[in-house]
N, C-alpha and C. Protein backbone atom coordinates (compact mmCIF):
# COMPACT_ATOMS: atom_id res chain seq x y z
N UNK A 1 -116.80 245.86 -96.57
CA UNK A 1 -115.55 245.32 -96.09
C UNK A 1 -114.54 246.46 -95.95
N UNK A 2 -113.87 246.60 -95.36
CA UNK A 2 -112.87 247.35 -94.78
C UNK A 2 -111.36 246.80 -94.14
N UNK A 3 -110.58 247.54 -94.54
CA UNK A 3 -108.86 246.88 -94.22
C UNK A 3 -108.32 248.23 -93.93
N UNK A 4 -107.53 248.01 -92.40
CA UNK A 4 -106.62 249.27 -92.33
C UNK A 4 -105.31 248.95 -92.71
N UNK A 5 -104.53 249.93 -93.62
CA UNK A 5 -103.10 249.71 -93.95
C UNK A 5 -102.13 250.49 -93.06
N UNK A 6 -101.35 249.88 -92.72
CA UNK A 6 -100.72 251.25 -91.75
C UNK A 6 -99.52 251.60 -92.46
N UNK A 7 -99.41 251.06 -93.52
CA UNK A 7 -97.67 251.75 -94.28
C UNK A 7 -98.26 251.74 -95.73
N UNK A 8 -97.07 252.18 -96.55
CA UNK A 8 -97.14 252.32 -98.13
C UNK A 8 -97.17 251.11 -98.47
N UNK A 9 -95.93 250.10 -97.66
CA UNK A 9 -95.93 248.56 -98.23
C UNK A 9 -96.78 248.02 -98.18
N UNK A 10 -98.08 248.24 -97.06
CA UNK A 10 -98.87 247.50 -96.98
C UNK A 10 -100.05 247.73 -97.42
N UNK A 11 -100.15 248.89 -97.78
CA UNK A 11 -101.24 249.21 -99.25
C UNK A 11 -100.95 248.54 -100.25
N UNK A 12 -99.78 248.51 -100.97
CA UNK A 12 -98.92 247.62 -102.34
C UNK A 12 -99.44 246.42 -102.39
N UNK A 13 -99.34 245.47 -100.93
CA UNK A 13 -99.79 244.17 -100.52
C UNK A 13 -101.05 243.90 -100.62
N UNK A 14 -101.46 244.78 -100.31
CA UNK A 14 -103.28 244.89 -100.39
C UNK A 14 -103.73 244.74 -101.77
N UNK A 15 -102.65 245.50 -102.53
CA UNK A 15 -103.29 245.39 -104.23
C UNK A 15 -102.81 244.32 -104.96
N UNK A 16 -101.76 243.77 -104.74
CA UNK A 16 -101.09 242.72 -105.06
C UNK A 16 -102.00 241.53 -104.76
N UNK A 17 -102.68 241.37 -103.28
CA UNK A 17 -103.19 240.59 -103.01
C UNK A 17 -104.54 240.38 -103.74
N UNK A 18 -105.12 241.90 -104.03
CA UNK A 18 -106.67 241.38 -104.63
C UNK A 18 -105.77 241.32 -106.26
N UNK A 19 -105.36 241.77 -107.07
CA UNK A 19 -105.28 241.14 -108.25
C UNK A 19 -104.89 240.13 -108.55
N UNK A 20 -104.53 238.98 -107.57
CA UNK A 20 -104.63 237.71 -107.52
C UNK A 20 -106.08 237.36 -108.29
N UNK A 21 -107.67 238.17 -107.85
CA UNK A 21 -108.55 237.77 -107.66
C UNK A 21 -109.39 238.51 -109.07
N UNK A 22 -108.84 239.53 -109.41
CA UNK A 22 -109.07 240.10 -110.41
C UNK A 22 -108.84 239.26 -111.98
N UNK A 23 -109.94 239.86 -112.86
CA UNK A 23 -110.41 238.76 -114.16
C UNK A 23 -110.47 239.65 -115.34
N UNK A 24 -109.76 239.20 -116.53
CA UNK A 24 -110.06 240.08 -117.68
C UNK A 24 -111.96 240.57 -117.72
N UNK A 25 -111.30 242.09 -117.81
CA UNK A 25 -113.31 242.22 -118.06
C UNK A 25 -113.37 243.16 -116.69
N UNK A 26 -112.76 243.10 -115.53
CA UNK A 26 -113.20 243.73 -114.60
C UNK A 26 -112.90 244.93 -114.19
N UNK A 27 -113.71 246.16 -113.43
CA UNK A 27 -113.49 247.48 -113.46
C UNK A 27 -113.23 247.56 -112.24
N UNK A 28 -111.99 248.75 -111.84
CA UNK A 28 -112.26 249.05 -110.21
C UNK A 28 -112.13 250.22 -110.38
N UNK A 29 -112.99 251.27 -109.49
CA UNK A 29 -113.00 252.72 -109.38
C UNK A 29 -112.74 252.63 -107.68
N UNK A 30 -110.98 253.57 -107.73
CA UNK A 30 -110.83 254.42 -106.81
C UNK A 30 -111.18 255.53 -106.46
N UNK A 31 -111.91 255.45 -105.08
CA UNK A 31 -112.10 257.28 -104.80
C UNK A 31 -111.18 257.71 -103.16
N UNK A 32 -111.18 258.48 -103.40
CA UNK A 32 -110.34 259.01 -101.94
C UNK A 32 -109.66 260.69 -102.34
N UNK A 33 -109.40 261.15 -101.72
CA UNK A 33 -108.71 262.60 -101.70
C UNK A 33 -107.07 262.48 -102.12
N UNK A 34 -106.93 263.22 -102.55
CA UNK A 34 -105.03 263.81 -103.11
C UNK A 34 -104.34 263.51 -101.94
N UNK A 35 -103.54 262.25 -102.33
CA UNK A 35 -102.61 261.90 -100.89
C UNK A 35 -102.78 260.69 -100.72
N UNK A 36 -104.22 260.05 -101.07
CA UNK A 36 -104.87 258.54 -99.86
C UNK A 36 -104.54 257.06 -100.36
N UNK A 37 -103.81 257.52 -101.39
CA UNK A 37 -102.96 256.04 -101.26
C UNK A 37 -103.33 255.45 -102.89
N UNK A 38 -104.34 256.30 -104.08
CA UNK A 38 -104.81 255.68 -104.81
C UNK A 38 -103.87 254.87 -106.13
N UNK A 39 -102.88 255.49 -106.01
CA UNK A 39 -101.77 255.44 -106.77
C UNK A 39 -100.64 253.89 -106.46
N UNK A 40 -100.46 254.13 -104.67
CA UNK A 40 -99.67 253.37 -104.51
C UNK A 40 -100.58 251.93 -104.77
N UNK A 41 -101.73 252.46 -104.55
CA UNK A 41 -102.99 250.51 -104.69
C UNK A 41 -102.81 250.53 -106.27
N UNK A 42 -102.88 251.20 -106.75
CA UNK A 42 -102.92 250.97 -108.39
C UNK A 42 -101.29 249.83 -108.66
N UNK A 43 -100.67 250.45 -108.07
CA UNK A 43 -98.94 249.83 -108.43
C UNK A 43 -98.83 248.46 -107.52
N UNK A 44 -99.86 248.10 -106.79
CA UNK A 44 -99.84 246.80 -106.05
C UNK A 44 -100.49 246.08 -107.35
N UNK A 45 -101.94 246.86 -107.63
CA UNK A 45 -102.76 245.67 -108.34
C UNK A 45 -101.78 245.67 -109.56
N UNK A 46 -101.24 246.85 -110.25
CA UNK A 46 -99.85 246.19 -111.45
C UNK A 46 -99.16 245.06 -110.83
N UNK A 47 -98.52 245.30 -110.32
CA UNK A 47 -97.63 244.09 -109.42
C UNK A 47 -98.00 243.02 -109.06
N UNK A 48 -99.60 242.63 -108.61
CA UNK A 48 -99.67 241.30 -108.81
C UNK A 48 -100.24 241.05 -110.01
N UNK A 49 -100.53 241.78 -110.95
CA UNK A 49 -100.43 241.23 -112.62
C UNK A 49 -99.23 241.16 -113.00
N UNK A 50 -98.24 241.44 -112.60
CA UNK A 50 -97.15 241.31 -112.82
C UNK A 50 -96.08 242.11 -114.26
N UNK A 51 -96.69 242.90 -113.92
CA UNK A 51 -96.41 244.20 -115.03
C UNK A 51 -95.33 244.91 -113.05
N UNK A 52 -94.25 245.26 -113.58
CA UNK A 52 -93.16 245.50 -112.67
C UNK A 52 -93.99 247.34 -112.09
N UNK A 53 -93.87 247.47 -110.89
CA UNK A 53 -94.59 248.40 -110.29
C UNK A 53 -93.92 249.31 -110.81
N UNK A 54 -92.53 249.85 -110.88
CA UNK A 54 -91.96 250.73 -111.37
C UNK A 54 -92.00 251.57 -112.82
N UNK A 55 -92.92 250.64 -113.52
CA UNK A 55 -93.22 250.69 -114.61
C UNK A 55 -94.46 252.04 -114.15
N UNK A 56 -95.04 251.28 -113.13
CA UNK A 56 -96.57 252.53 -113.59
C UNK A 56 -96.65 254.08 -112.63
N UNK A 57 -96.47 254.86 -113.51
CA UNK A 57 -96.60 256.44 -113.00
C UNK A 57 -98.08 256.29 -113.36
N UNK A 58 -98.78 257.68 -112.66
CA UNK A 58 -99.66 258.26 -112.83
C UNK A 58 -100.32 258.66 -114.06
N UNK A 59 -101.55 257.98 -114.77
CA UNK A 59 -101.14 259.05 -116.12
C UNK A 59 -102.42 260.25 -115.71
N UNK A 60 -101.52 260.98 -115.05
CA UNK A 60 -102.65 262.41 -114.61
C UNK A 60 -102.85 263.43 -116.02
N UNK A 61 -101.49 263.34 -116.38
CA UNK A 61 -101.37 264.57 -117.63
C UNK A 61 -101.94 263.83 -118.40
N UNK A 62 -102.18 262.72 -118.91
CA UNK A 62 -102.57 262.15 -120.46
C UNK A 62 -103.75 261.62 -119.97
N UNK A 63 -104.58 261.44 -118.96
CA UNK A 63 -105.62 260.58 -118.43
C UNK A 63 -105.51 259.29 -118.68
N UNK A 64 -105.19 258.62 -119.22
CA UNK A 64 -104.70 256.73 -119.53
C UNK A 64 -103.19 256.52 -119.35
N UNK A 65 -103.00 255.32 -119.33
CA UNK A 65 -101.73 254.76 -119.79
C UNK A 65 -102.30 253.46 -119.91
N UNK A 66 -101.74 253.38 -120.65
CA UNK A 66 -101.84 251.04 -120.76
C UNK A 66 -100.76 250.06 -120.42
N UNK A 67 -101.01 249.17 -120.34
CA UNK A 67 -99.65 248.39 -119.63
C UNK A 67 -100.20 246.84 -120.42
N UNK A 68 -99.57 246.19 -121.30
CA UNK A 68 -99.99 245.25 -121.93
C UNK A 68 -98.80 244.00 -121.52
N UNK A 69 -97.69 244.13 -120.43
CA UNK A 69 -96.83 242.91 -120.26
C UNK A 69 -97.62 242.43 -119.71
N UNK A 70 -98.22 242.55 -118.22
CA UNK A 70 -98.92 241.82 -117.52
C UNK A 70 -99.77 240.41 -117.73
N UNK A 71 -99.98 239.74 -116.72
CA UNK A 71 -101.18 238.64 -116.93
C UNK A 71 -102.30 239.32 -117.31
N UNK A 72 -102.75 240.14 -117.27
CA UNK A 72 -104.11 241.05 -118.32
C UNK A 72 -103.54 242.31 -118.36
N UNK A 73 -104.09 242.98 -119.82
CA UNK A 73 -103.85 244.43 -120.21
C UNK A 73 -104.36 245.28 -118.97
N UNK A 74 -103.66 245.95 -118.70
CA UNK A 74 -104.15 246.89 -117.76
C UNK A 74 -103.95 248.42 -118.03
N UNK A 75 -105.71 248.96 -117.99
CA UNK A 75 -105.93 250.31 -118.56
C UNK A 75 -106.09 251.14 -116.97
N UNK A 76 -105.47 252.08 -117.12
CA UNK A 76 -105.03 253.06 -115.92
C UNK A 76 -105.52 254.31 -116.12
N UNK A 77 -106.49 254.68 -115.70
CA UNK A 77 -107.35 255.97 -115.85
C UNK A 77 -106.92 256.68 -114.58
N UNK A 78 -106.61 258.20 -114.96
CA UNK A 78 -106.66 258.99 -113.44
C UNK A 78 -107.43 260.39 -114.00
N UNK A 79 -108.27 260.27 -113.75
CA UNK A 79 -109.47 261.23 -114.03
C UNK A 79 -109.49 262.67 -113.13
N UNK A 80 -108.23 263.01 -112.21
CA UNK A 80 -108.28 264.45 -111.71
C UNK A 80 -107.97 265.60 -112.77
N UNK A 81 -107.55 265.39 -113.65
CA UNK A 81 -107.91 267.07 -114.18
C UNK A 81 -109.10 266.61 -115.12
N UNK A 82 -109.91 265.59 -115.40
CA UNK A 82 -111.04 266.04 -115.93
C UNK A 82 -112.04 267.10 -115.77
N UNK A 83 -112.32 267.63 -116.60
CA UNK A 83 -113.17 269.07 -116.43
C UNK A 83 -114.26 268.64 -117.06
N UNK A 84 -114.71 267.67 -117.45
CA UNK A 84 -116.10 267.36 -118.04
C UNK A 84 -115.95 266.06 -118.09
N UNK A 85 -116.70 265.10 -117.48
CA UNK A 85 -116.88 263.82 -117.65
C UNK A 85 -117.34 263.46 -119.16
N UNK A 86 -118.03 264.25 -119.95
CA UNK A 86 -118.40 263.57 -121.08
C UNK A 86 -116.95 263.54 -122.04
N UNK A 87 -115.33 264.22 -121.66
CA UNK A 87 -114.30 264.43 -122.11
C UNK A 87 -114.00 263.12 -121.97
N UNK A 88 -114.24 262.13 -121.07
CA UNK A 88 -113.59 260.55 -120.87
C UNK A 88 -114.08 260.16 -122.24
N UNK A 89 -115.24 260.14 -122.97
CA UNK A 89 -115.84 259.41 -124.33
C UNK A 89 -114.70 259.55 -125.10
N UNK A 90 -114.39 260.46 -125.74
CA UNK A 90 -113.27 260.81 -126.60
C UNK A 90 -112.13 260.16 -126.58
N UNK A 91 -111.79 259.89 -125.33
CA UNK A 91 -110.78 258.88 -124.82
C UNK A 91 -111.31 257.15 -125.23
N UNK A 92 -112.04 257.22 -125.91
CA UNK A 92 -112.60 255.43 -126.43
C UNK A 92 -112.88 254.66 -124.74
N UNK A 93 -113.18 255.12 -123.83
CA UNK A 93 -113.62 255.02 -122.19
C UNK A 93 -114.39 254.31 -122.76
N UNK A 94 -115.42 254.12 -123.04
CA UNK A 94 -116.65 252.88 -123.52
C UNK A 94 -115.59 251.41 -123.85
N UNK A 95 -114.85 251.76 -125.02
CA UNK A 95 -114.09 250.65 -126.02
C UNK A 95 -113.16 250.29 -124.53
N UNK A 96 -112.78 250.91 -123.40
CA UNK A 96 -111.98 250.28 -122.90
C UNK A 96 -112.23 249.26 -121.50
N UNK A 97 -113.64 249.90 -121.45
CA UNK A 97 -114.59 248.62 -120.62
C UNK A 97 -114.73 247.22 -121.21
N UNK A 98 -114.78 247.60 -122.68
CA UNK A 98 -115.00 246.30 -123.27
C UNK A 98 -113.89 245.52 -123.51
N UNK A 99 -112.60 246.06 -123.50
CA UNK A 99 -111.55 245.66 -124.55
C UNK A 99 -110.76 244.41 -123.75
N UNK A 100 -111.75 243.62 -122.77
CA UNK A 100 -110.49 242.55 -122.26
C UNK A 100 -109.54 242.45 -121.10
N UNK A 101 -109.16 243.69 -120.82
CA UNK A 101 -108.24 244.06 -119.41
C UNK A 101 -109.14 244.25 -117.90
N UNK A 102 -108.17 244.85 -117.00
CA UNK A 102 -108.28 245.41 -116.00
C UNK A 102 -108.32 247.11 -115.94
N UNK A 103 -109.67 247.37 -115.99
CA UNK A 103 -109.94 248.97 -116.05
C UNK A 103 -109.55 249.34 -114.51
N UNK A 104 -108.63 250.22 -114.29
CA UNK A 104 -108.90 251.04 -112.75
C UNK A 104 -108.58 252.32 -113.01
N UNK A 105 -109.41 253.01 -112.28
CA UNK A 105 -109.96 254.47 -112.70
C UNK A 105 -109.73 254.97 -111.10
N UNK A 106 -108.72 256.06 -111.28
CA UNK A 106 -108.44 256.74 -110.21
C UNK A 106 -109.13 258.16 -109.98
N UNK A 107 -110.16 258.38 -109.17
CA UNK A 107 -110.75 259.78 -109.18
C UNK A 107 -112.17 259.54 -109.82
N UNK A 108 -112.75 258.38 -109.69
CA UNK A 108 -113.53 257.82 -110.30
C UNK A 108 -115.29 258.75 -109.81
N UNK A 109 -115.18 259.61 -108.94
CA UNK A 109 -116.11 260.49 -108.70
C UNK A 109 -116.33 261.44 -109.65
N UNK A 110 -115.34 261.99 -110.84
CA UNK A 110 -114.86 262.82 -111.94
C UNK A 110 -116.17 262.10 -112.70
N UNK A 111 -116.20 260.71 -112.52
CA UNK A 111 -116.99 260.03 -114.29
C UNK A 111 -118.83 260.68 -113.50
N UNK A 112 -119.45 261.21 -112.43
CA UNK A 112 -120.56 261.26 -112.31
C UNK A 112 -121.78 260.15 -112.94
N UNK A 113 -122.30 260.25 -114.17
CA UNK A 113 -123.36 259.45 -114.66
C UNK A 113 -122.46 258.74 -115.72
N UNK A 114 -121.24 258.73 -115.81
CA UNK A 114 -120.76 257.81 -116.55
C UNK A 114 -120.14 256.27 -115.82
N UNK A 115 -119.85 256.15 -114.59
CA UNK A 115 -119.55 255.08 -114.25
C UNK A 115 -120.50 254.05 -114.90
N UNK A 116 -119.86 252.34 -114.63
CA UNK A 116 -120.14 251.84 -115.35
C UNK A 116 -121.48 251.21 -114.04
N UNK A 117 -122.44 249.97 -114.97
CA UNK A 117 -122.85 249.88 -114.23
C UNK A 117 -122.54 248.59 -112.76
N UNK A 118 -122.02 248.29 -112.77
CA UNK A 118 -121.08 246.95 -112.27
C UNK A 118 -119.31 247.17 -112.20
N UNK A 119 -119.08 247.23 -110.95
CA UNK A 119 -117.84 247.69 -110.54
C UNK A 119 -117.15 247.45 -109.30
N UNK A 120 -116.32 247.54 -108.76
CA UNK A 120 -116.05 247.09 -107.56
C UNK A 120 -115.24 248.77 -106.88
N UNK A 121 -115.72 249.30 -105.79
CA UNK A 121 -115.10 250.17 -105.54
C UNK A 121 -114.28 250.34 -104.56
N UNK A 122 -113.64 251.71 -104.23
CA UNK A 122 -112.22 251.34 -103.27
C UNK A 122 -112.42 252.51 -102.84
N UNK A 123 -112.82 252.82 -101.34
CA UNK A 123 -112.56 254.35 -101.43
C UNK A 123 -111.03 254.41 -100.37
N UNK A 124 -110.62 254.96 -100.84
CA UNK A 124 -109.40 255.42 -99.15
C UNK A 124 -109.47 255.99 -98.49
N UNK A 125 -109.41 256.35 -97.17
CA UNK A 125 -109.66 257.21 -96.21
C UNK A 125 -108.34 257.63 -95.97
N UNK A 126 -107.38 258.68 -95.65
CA UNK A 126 -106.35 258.83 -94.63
C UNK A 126 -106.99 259.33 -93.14
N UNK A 127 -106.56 258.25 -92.23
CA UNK A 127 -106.57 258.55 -91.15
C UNK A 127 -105.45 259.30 -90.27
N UNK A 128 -103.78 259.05 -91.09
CA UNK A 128 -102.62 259.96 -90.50
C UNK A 128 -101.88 259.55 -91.34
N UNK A 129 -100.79 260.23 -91.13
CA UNK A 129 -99.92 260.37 -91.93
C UNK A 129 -99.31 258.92 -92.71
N UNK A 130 -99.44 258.03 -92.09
CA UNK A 130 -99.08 256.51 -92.56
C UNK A 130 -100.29 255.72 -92.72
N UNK A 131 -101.43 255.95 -91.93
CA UNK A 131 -102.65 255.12 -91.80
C UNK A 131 -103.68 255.59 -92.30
N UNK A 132 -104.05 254.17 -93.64
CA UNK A 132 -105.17 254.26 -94.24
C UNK A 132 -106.39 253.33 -93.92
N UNK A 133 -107.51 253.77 -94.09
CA UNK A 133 -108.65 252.91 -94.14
C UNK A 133 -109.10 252.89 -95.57
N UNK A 134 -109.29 251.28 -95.50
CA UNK A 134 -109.42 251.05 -97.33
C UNK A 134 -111.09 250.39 -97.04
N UNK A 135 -112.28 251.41 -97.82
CA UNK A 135 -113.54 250.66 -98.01
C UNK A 135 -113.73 249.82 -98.61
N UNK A 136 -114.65 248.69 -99.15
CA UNK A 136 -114.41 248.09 -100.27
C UNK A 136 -116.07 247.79 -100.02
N UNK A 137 -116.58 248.18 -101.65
CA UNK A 137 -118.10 247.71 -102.09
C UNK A 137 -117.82 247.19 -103.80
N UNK A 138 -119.18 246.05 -103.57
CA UNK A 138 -119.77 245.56 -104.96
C UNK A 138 -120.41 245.84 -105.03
N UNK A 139 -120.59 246.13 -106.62
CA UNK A 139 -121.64 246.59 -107.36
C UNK A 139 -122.20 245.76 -108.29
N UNK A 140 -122.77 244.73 -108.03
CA UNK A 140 -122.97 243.82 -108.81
C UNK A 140 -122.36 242.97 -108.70
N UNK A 141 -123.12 241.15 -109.44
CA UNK A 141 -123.01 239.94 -108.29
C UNK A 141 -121.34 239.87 -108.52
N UNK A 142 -120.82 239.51 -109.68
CA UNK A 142 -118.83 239.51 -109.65
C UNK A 142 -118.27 239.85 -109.24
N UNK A 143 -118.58 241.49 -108.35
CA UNK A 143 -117.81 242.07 -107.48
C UNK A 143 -118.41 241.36 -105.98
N UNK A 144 -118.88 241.25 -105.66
CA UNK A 144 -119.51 240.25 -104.69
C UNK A 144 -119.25 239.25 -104.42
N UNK A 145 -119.34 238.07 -105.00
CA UNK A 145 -118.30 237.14 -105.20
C UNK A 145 -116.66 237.27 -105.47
N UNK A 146 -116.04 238.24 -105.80
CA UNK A 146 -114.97 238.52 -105.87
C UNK A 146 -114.66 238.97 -104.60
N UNK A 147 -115.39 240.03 -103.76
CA UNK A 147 -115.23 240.14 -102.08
C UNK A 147 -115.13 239.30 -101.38
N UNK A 148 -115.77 238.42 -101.30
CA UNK A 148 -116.41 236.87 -100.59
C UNK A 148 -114.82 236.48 -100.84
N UNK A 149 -113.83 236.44 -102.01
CA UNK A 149 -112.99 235.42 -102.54
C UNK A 149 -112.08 235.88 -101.02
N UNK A 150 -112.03 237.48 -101.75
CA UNK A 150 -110.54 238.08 -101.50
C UNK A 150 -110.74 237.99 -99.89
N UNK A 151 -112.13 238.47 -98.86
CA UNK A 151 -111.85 238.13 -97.44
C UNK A 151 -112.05 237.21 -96.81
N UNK A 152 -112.05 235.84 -97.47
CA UNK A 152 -111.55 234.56 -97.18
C UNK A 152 -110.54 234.04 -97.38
N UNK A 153 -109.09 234.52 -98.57
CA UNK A 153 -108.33 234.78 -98.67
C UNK A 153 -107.29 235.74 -97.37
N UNK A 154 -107.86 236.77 -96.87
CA UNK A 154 -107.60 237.84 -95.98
C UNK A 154 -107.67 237.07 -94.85
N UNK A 155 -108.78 236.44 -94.12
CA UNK A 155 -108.88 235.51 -93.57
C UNK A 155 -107.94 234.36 -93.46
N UNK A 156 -107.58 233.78 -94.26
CA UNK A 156 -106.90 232.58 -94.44
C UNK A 156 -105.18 232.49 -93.91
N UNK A 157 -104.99 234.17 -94.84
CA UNK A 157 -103.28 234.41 -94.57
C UNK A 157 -102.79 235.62 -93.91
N UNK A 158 -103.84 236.17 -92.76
CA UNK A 158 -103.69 237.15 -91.83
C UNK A 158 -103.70 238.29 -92.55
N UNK A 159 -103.04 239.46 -91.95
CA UNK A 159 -103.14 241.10 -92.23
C UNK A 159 -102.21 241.20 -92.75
N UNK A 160 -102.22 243.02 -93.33
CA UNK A 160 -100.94 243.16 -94.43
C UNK A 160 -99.76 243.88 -93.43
């Protein structure tokens, strides 16, 4: 599945819209290049958990942040200065698959043989300076059914 965004707002909308669809327990790994939007989708899917977008920076320097107002805890991984994927363990990365929230992991190419095995992924493309192409794959049947939800949903109430 695939969605082009042509603004910042309408990336936001995009994330807002699937964490409508999103369930304690579930992982999403962003991939895309420095620039492609992974940040601003992260502050949509806050926003429709309803944890206030302004709230969530990057946590590039600390690799996590958590956000516990929301309709689910939401754990915020941005994995670009990782220099060793086995450095995420240390970070309790296992304990935070399990722990109940919404895992999204920005730079999620960083984890190599650590991704999990069941996930839903996002890659971004920039196509120009405003226009993105957003991929979208499941990895397993929940993310699958969770696709099915969200582009019948997409379907239902037009483009962003």
């Amino acid at each position: 599945m695939q969605i082009i965004s042509n603004a910042r707002q309408a990336t936001l909308k995009i994330g807002k819209a699937l964490a409508k669809k999103l369930k304690k327990g579930d992982i999403v790994c962003l991939f895309g290049q420095l620039g492609s939007g992974k940040t601003v989708l992260a502050k949509g899917i806050a926003s429709g958990l309803g944890i206030d977008k302004k709230d969530i920076i990057s946590p590039t320097f600390v690799l996590i942040r958590e956000y516990k107002k929301g309709r689910l805890p939401f754990y915020h991984f941005d994995l670009y200065r990782l220099a060793n994927p086995r450095e995420i363990l240390a970070l309790g990365y296992e304990e935070y698959l399990e722990a109940g929230g919404l895992v999204l992991i920005e730079w999620a190419d960083r984890l190599k043989g650590y991704l999990p095995g069941e996930y839903l992924k996002i890659e971004l493309i920039i196509k120009n300076e405003k226009k993105r192409l957003l991929r979208f794959s499941a990895y397993g049947r929940r993310y699958q059914d969770l696709l099915k939800a969200f582009m019948q949903d997409i379907a239902k109430n037009g483009s962003f």
